[in-house]
N, C-alpha and C. Protein backbone atom coordinates (compact mmCIF):
# COMPACT_ATOMS: atom_id res chain seq x y z
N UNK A 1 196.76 265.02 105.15
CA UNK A 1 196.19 264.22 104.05
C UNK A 1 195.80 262.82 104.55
N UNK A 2 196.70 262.34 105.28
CA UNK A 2 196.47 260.93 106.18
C UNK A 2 195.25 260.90 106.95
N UNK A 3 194.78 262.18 107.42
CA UNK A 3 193.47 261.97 108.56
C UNK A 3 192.31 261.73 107.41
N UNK A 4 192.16 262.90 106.51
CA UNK A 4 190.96 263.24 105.84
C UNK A 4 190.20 261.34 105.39
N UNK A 5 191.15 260.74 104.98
CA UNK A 5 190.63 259.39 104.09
C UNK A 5 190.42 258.72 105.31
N UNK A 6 190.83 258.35 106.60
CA UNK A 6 190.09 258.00 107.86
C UNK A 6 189.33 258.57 108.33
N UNK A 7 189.37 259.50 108.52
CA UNK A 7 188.06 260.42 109.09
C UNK A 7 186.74 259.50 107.99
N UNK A 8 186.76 259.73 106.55
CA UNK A 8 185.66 259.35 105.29
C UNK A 8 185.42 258.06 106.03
N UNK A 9 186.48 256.88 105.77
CA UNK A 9 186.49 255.60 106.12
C UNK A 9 185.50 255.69 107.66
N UNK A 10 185.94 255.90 108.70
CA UNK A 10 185.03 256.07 109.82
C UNK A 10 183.28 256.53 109.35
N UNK A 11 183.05 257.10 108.79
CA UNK A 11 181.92 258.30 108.64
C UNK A 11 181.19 256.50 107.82
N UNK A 12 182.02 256.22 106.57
CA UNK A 12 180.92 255.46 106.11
C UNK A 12 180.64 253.99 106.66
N UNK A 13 181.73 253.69 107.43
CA UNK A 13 181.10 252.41 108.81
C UNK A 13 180.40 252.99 109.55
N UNK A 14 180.55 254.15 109.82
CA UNK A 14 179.02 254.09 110.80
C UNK A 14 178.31 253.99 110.06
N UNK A 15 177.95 254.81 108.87
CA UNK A 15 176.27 254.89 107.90
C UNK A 15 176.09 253.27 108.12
N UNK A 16 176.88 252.59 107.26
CA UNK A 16 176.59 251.21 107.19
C UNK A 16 176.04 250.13 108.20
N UNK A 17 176.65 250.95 109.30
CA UNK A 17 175.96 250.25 110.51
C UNK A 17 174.79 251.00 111.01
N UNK A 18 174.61 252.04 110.85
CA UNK A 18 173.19 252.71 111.25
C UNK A 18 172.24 251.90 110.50
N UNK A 19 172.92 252.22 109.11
CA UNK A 19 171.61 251.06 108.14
C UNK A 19 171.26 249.66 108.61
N UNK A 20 172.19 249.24 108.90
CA UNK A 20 171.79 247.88 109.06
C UNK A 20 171.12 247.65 110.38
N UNK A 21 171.38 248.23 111.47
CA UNK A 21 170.50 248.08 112.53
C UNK A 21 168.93 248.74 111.77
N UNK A 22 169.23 250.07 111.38
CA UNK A 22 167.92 250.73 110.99
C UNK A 22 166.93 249.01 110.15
N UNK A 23 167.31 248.35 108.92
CA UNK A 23 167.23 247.20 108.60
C UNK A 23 166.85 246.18 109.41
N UNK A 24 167.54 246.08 110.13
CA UNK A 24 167.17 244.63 110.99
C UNK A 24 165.78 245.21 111.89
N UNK A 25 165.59 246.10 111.97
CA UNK A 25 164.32 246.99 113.22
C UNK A 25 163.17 246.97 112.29
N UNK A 26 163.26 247.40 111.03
CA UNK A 26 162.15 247.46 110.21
C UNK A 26 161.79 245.62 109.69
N UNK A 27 162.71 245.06 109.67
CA UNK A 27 162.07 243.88 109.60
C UNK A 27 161.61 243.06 110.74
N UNK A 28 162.02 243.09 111.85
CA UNK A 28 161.34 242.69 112.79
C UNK A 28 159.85 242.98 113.00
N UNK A 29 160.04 244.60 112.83
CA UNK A 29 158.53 245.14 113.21
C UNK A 29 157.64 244.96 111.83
N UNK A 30 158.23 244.50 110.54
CA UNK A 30 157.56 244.05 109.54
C UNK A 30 156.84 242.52 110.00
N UNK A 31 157.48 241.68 110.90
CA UNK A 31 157.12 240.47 111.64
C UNK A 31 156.44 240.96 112.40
């Protein structure tokens, strides 16, 4: 039961960080 809610926790820092690089790339190349 202890892994499953870290495993989630892990999964949605990455999204968040995919996004935000994905983010910072589209605005550059929007510049």
């Amino acid at each position: 039961m202890s892994r499953t809610p870290k495993h989630i926790c892990r999964q949605f820092f990455r999204r968040i960080v995919t996004m935000l690089i994905v983010t910072i790339i589209i605005i550059i190349n929007g510049k």
